[in-house]
C-alpha atoms as a PDB file:
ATOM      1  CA  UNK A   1     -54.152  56.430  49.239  1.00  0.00           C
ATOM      2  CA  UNK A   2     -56.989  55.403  51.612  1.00  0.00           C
ATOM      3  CA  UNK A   3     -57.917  57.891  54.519  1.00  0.00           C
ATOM      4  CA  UNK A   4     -57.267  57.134  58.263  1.00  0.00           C
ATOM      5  CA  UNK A   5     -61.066  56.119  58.514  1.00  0.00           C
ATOM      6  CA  UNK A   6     -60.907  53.042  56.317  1.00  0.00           C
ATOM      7  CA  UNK A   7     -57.354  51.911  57.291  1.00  0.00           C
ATOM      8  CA  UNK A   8     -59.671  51.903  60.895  1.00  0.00           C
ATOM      9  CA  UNK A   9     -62.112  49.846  59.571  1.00  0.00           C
ATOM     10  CA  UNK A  10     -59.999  47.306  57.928  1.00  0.00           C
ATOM     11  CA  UNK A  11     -57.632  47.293  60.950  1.00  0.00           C
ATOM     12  CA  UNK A  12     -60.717  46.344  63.536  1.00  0.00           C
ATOM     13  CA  UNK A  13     -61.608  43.732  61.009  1.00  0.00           C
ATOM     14  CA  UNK A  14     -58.435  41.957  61.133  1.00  0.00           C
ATOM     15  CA  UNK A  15     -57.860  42.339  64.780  1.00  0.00           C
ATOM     16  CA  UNK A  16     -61.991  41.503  65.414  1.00  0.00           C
ATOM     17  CA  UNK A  17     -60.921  38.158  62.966  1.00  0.00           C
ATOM     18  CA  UNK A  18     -57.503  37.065  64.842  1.00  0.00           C
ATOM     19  CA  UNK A  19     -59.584  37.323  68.653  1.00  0.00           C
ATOM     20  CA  UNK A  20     -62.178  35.189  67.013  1.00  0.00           C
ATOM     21  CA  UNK A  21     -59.988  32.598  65.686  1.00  0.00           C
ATOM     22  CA  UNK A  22     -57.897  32.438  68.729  1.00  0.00           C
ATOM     23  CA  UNK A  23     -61.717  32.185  70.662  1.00  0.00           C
ATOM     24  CA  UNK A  24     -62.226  29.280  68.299  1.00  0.00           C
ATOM     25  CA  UNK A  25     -59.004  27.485  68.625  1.00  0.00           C
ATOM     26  CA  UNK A  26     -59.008  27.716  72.449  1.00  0.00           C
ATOM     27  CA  UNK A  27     -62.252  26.733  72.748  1.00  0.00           C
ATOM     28  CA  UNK A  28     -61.760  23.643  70.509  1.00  0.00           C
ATOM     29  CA  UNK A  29     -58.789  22.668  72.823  1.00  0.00           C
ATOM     30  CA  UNK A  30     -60.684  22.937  76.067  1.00  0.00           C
ATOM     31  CA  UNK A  31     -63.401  20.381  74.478  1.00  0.00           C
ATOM     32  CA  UNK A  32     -60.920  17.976  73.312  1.00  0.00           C
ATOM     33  CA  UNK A  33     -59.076  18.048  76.529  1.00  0.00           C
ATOM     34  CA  UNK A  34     -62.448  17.299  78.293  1.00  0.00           C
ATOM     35  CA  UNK A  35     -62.843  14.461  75.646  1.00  0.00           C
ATOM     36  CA  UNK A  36     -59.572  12.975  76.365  1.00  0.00           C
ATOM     37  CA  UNK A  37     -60.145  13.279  79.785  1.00  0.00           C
ATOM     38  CA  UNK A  38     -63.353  11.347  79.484  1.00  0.00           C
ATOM     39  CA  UNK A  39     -61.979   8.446  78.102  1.00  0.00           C
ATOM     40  CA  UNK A  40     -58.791   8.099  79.340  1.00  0.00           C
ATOM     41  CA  UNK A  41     -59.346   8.352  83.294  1.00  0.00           C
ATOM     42  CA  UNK A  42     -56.182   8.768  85.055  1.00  0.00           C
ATOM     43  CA  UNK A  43     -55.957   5.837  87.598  1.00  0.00           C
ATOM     44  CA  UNK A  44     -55.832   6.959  91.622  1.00  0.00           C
ATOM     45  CA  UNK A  45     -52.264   6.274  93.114  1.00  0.00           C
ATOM     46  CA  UNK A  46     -52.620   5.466  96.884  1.00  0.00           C
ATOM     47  CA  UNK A  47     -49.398   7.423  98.139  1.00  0.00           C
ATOM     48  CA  UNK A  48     -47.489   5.244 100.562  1.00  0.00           C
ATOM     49  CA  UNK A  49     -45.920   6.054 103.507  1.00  0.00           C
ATOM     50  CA  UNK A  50     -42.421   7.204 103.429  1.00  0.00           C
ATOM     51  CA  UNK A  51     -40.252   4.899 104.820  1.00  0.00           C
ATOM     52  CA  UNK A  52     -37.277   7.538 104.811  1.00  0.00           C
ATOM     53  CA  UNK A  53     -38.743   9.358 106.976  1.00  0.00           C
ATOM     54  CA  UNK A  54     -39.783   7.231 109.674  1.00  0.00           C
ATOM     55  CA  UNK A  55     -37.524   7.960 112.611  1.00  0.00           C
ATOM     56  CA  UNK A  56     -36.843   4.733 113.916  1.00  0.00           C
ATOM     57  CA  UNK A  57     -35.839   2.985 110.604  1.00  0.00           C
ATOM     58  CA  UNK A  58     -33.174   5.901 109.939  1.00  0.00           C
ATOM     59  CA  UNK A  59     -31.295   5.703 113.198  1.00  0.00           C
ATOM     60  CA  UNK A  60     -30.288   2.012 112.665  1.00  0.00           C
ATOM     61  CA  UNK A  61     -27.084   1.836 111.815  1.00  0.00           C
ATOM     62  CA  UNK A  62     -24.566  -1.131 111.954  1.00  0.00           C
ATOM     63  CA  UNK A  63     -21.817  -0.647 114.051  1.00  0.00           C
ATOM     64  CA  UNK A  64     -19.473  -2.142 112.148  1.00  0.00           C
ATOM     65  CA  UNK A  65     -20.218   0.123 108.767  1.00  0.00           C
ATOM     66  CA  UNK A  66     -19.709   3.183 110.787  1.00  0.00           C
ATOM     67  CA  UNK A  67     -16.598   1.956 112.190  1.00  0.00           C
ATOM     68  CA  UNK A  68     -15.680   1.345 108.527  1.00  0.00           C
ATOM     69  CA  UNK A  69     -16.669   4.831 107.817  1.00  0.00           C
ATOM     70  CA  UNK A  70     -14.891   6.484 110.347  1.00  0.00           C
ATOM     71  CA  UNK A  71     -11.981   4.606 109.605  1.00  0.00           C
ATOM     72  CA  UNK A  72     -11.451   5.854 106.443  1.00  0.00           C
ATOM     73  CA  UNK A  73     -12.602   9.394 106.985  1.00  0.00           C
ATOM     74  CA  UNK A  74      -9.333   9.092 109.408  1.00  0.00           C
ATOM     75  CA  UNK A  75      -7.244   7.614 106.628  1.00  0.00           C
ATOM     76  CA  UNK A  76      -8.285   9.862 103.919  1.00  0.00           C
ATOM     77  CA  UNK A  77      -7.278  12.785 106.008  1.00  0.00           C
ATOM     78  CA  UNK A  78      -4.216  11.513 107.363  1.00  0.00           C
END
């Protein structure tokens, strides 16, 4: 059996080993992002105005489709 000291020793190595690889790993990842990022540029998207929500285009209703409507709401529950 090994003492308590050298099961220490070897568990800091492995654990010293694993942070470094993950270290390595994540760093590799953050400089291929940046690479990709560099030569793939994302184009700019000009939002446009929101036509839904433009108060006089969503009060114009025809008269004749909500007479339609309210119609059949009156049939439906009749």
């Amino acid at each position: 059996m090994t003492s308590i000291s050298e099961q220490l020793v070897d568990a800091l190595g492995i654990m010293v080993m694993g942070m470094s690889l993950v270290f390595i790993f994540l760093s590799v990842l953050i400089v291929g992002i940046a690479i990709v990022a560099k030569l793939c540029p994302v184009p700019m998207v000009v939002a446009k105005p929101d036509i839904a929500s433009d108060p006089v285009t969503t009060n114009r209703l025809d008269p004749k489709l909500v007479a339609a409507i309210t119609s059949a709401i009156h049939q439906y529950r009749a």
